[in-house]
PDB file of N, CA and C in Angstrom:
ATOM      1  N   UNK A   1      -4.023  25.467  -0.469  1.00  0.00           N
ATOM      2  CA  UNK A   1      -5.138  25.090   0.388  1.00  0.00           C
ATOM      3  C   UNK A   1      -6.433  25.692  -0.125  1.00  0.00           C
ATOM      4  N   UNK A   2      -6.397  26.843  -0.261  1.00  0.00           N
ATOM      5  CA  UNK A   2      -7.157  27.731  -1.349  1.00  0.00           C
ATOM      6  C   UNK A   2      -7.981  26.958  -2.242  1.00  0.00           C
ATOM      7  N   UNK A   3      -7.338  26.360  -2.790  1.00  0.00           N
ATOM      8  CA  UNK A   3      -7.768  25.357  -4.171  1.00  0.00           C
ATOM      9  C   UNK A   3      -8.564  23.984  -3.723  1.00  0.00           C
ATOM     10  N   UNK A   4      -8.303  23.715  -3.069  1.00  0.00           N
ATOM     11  CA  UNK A   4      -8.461  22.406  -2.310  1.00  0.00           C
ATOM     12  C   UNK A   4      -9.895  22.817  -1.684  1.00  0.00           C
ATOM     13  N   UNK A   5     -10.440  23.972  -0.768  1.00  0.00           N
ATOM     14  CA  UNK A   5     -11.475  24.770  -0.471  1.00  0.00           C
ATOM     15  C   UNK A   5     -12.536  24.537  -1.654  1.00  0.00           C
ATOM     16  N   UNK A   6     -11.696  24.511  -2.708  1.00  0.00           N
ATOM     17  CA  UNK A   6     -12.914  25.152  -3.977  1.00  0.00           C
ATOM     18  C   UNK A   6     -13.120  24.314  -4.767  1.00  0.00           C
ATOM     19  N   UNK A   7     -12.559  23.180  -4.690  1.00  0.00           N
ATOM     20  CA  UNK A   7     -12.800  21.500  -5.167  1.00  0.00           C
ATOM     21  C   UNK A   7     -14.242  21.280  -5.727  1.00  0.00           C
ATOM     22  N   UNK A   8     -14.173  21.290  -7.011  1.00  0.00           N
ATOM     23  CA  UNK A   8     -15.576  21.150  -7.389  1.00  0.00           C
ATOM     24  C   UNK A   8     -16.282  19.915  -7.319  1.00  0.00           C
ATOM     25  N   UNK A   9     -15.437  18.763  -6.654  1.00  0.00           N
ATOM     26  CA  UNK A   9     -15.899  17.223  -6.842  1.00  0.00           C
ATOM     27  C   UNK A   9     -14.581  16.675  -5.886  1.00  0.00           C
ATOM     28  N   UNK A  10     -14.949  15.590  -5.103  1.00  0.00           N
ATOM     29  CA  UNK A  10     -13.733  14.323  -4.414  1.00  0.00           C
ATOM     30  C   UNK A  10     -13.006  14.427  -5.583  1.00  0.00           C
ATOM     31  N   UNK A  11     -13.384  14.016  -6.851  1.00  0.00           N
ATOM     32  CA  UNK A  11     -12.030  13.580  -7.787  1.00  0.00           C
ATOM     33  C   UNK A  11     -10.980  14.421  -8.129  1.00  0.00           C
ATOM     34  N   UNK A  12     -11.615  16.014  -7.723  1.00  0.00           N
ATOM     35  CA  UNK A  12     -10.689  16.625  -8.255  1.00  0.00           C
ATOM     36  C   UNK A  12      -9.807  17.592  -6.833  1.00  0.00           C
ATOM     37  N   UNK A  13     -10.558  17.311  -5.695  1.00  0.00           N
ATOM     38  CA  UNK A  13      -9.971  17.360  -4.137  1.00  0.00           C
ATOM     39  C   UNK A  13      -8.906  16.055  -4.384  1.00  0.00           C
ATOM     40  N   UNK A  14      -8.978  14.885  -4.855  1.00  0.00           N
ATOM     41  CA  UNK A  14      -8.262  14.134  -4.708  1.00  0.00           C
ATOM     42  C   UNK A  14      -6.738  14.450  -5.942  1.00  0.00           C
ATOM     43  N   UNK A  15      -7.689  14.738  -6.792  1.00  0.00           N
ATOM     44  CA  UNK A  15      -5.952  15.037  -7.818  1.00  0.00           C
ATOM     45  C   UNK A  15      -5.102  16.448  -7.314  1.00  0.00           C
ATOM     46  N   UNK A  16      -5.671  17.601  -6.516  1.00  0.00           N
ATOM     47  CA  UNK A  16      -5.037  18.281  -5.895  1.00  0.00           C
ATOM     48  C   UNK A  16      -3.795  17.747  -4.521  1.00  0.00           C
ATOM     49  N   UNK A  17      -4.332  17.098  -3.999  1.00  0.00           N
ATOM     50  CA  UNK A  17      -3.993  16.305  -3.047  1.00  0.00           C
ATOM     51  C   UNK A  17      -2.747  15.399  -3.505  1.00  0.00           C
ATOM     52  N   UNK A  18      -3.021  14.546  -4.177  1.00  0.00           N
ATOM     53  CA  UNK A  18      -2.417  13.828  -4.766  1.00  0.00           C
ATOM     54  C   UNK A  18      -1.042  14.397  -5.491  1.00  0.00           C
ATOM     55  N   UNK A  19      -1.087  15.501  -6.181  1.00  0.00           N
ATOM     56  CA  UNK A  19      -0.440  16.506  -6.988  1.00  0.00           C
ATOM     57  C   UNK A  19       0.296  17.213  -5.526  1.00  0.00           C
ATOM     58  N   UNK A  20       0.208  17.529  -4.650  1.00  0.00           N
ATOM     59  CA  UNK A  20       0.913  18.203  -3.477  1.00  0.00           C
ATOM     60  C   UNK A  20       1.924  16.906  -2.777  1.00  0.00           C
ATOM     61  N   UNK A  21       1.544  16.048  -2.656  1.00  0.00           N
ATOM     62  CA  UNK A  21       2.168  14.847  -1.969  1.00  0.00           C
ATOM     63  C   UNK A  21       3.596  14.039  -2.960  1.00  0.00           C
ATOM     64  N   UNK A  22       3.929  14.909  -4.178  1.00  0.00           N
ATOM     65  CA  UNK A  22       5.015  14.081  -4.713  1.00  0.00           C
ATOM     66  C   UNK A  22       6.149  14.359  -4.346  1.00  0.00           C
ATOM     67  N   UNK A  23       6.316  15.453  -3.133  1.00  0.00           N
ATOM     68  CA  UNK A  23       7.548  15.618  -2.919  1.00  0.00           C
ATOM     69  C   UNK A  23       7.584  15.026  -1.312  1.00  0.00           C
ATOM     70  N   UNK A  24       6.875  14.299  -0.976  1.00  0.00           N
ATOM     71  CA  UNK A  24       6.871  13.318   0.434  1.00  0.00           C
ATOM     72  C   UNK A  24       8.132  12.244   0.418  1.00  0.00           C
ATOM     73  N   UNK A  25       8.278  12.083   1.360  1.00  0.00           N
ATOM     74  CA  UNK A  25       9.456  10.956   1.705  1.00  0.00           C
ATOM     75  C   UNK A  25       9.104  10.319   2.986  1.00  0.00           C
ATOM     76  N   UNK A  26       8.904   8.841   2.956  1.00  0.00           N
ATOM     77  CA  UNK A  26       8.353   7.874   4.489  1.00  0.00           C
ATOM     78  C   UNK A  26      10.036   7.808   5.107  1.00  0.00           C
ATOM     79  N   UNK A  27       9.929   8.267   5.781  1.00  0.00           N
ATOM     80  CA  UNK A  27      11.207   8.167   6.813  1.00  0.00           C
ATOM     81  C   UNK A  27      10.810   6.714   7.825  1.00  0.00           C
ATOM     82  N   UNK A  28      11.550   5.780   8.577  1.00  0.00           N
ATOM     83  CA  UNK A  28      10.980   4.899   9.242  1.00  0.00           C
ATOM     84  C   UNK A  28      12.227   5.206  10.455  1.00  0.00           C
ATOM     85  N   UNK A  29      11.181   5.931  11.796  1.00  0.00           N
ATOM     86  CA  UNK A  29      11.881   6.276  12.692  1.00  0.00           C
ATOM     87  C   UNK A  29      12.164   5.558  13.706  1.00  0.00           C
ATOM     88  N   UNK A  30      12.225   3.914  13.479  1.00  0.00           N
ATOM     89  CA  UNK A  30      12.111   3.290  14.168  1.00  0.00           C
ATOM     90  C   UNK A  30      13.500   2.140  13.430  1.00  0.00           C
ATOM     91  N   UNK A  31      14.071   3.023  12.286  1.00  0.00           N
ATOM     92  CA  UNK A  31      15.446   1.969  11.936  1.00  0.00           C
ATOM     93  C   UNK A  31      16.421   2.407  12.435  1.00  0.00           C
ATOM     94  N   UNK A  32      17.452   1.837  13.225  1.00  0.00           N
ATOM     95  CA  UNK A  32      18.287   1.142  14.115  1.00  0.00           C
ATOM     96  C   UNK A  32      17.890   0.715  14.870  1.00  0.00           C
ATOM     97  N   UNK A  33      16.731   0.679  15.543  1.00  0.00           N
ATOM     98  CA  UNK A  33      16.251   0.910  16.692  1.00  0.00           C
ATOM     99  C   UNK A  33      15.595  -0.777  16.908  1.00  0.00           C
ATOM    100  N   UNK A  34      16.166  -1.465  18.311  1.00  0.00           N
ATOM    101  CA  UNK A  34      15.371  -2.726  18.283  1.00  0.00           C
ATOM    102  C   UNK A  34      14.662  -3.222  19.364  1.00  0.00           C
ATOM    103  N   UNK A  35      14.209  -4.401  19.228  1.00  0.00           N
ATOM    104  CA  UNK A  35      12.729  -4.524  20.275  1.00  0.00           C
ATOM    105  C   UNK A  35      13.452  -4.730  21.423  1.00  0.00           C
ATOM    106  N   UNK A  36      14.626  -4.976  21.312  1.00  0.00           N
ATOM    107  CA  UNK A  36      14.907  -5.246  22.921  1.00  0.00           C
ATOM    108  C   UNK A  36      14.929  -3.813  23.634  1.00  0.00           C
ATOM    109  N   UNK A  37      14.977  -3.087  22.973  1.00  0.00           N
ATOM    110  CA  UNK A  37      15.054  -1.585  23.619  1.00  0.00           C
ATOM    111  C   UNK A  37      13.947  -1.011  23.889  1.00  0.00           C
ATOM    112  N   UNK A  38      12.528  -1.497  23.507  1.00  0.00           N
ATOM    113  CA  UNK A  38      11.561  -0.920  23.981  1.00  0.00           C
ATOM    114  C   UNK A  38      10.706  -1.840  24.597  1.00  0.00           C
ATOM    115  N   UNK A  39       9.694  -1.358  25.184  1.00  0.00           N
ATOM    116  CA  UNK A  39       8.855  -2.276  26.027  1.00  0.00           C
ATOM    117  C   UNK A  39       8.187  -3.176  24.984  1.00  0.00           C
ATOM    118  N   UNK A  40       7.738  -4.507  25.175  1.00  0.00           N
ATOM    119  CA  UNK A  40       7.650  -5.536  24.203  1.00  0.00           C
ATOM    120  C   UNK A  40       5.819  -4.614  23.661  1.00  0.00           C
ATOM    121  N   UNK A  41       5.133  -4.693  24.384  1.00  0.00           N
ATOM    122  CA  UNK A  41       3.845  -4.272  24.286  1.00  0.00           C
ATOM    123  C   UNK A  41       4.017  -2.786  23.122  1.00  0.00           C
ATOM    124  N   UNK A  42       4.621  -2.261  23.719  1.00  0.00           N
ATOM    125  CA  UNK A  42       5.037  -0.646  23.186  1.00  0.00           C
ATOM    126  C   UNK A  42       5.783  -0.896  21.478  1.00  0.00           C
ATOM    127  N   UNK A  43       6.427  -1.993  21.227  1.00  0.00           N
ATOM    128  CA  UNK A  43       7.109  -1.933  20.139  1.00  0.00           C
ATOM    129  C   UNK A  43       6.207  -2.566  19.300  1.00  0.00           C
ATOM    130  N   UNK A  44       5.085  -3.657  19.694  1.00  0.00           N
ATOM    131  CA  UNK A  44       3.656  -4.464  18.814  1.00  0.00           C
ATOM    132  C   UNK A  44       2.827  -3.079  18.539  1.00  0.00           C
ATOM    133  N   UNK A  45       2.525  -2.370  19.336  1.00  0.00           N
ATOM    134  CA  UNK A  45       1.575  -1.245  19.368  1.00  0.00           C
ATOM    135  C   UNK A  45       2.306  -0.504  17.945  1.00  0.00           C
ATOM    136  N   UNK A  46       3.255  -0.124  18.021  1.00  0.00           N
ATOM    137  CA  UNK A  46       4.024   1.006  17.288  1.00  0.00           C
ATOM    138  C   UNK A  46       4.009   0.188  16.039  1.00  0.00           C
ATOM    139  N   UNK A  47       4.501  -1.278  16.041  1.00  0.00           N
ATOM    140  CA  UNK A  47       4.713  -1.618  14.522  1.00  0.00           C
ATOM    141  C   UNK A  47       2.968  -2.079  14.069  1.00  0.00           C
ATOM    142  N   UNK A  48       2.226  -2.311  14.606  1.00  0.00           N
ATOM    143  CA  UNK A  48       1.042  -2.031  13.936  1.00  0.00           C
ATOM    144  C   UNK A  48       0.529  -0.772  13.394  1.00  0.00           C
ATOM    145  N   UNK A  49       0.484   0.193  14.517  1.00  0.00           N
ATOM    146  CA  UNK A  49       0.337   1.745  13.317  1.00  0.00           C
ATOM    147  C   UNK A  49       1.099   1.636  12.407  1.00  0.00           C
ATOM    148  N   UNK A  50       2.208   1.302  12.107  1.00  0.00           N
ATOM    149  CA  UNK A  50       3.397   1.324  11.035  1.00  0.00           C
ATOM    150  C   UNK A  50       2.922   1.012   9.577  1.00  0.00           C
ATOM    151  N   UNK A  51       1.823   0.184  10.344  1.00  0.00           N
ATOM    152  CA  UNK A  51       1.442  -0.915   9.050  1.00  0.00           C
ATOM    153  C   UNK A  51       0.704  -0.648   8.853  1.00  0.00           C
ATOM    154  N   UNK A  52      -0.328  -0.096   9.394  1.00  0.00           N
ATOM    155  CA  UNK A  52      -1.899   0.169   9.096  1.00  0.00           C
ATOM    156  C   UNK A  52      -1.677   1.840   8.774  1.00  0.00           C
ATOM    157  N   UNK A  53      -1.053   2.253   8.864  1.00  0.00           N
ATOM    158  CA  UNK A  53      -0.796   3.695   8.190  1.00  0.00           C
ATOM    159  C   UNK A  53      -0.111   3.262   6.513  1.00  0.00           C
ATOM    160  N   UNK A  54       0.811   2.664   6.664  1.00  0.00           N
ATOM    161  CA  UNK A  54       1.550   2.256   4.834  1.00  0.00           C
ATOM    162  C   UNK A  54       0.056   1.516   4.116  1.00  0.00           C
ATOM    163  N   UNK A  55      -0.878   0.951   4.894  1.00  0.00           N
ATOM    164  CA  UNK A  55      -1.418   0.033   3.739  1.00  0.00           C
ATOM    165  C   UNK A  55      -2.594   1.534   3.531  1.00  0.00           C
ATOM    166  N   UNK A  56      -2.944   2.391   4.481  1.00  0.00           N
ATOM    167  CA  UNK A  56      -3.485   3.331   4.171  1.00  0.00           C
ATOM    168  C   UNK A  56      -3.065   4.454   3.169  1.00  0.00           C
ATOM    169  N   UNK A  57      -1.591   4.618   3.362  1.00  0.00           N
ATOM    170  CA  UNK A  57      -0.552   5.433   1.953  1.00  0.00           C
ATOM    171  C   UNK A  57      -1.122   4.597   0.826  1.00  0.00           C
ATOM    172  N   UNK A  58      -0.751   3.380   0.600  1.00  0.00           N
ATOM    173  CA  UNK A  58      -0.840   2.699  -0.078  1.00  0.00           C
ATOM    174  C   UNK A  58      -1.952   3.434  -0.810  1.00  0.00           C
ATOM    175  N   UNK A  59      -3.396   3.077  -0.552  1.00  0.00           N
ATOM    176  CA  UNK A  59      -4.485   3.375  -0.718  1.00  0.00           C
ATOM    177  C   UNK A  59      -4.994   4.539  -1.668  1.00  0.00           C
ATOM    178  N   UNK A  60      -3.771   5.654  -0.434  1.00  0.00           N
ATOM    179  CA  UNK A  60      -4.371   7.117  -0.906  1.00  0.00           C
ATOM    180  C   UNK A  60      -3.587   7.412  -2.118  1.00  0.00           C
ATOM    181  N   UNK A  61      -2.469   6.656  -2.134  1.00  0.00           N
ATOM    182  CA  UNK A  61      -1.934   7.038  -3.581  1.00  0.00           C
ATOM    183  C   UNK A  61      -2.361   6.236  -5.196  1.00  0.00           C
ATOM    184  N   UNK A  62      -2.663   5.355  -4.600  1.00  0.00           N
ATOM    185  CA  UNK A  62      -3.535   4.468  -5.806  1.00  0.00           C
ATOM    186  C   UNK A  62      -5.188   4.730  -6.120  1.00  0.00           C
ATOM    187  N   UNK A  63      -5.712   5.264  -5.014  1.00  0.00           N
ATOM    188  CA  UNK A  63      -6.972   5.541  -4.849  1.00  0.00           C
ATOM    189  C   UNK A  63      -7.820   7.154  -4.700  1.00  0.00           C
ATOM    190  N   UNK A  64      -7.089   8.081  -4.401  1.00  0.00           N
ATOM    191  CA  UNK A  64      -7.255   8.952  -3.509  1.00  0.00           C
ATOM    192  C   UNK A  64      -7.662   9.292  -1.894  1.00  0.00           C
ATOM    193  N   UNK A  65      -7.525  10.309  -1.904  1.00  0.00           N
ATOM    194  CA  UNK A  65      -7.960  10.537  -0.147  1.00  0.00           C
ATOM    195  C   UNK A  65      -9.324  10.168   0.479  1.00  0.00           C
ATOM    196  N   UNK A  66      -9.957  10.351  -0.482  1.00  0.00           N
ATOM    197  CA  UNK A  66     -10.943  10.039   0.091  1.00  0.00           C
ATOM    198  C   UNK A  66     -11.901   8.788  -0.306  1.00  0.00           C
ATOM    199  N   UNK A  67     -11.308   8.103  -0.824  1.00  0.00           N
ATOM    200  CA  UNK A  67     -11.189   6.540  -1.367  1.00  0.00           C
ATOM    201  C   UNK A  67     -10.285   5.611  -0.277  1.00  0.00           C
ATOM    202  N   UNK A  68     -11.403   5.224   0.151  1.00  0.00           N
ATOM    203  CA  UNK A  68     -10.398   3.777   1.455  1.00  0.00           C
ATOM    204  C   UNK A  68     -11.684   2.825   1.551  1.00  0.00           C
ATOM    205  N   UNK A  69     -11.725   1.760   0.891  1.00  0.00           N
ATOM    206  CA  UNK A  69     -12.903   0.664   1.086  1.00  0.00           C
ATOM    207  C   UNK A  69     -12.589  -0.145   1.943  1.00  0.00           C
ATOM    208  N   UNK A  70     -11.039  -0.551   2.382  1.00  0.00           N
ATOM    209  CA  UNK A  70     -10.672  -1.217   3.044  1.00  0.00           C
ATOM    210  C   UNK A  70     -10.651  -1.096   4.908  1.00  0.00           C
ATOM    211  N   UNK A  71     -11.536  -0.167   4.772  1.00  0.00           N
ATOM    212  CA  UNK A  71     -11.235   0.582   6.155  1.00  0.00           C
ATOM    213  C   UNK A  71     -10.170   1.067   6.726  1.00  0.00           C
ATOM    214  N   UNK A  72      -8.842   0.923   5.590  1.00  0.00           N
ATOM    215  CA  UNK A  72      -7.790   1.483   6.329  1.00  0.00           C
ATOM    216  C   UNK A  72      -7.872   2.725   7.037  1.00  0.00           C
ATOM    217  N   UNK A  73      -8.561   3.893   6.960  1.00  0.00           N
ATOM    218  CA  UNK A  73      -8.173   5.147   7.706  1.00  0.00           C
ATOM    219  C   UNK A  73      -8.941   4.602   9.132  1.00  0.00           C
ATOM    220  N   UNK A  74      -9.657   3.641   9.220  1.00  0.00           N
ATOM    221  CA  UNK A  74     -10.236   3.408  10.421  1.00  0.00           C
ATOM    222  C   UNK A  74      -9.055   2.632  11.028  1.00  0.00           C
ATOM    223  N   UNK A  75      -8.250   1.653  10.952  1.00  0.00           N
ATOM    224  CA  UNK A  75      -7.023   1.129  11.261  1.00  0.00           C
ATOM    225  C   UNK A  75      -6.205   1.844  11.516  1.00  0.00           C
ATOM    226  N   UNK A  76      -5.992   2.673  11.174  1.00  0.00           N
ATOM    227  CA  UNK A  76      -4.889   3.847  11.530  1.00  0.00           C
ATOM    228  C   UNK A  76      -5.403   4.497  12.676  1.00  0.00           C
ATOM    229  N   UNK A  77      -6.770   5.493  12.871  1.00  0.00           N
ATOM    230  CA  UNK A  77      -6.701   5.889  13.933  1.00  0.00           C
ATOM    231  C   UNK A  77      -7.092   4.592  14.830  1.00  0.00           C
ATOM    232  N   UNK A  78      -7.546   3.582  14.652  1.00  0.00           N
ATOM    233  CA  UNK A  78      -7.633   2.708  16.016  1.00  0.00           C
ATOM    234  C   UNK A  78      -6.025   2.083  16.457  1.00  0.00           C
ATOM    235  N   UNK A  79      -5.029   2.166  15.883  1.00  0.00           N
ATOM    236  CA  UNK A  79      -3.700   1.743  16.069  1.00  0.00           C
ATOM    237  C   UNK A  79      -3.387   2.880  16.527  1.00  0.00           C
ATOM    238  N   UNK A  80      -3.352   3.725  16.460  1.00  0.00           N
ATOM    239  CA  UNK A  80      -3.299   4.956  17.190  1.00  0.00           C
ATOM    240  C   UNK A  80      -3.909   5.278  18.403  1.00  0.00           C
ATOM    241  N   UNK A  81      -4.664   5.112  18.621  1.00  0.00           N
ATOM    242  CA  UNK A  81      -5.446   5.265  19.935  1.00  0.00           C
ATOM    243  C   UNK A  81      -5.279   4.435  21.238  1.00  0.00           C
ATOM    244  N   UNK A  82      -4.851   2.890  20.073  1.00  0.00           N
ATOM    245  CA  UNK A  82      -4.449   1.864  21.424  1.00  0.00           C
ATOM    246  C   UNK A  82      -2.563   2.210  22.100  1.00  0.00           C
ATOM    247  N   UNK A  83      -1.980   3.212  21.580  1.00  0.00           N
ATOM    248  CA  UNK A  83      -0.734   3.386  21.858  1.00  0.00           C
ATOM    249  C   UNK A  83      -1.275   4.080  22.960  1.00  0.00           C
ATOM    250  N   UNK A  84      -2.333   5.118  22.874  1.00  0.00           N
ATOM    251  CA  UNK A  84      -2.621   6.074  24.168  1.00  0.00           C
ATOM    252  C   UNK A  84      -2.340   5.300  25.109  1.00  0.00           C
TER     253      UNK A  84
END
């Protein structure tokens, strides 16, 4: 974290970043699990963050963190917010 603090530039906050995240794994906590079991509204809500968070991974690993033109990090927290 240290390092990340002392980032002399985004590009190189981003290759730190980037360099910490290879030992990640997307778990999807929502396999077995089916729509008849949750409220119909509640399971649209959930599989949209789903999606608008991966196309945001997507992003940060091809792009860096702080590279999103697509507005994905704005999609994510607004899919998020409408679950509130």
């Amino acid at each position: 974290m240290t390092a990340l603090y002392f980032a002399a530039d985004a590009d190189e906050a981003n290759r730190l970043v980037t360099q910490a995240m290879t030992d990640l794994k997307l778990i999807n906590l929502l396999d077995g699990l089916s729509s008849d079991q949750m409220d119909e509204n509640l399971w649209r809500l959930t599989t949209r963050l789903i999606t608008a968070y991966r196309v945001w991974l997507d992003e940060v690993i091809s792009g860096g963190v702080l590279h999103s033109p697509s507005g994905a990090d704005a999609a994510v927290v607004v899919s998020f917010h409408r679950l509130g």
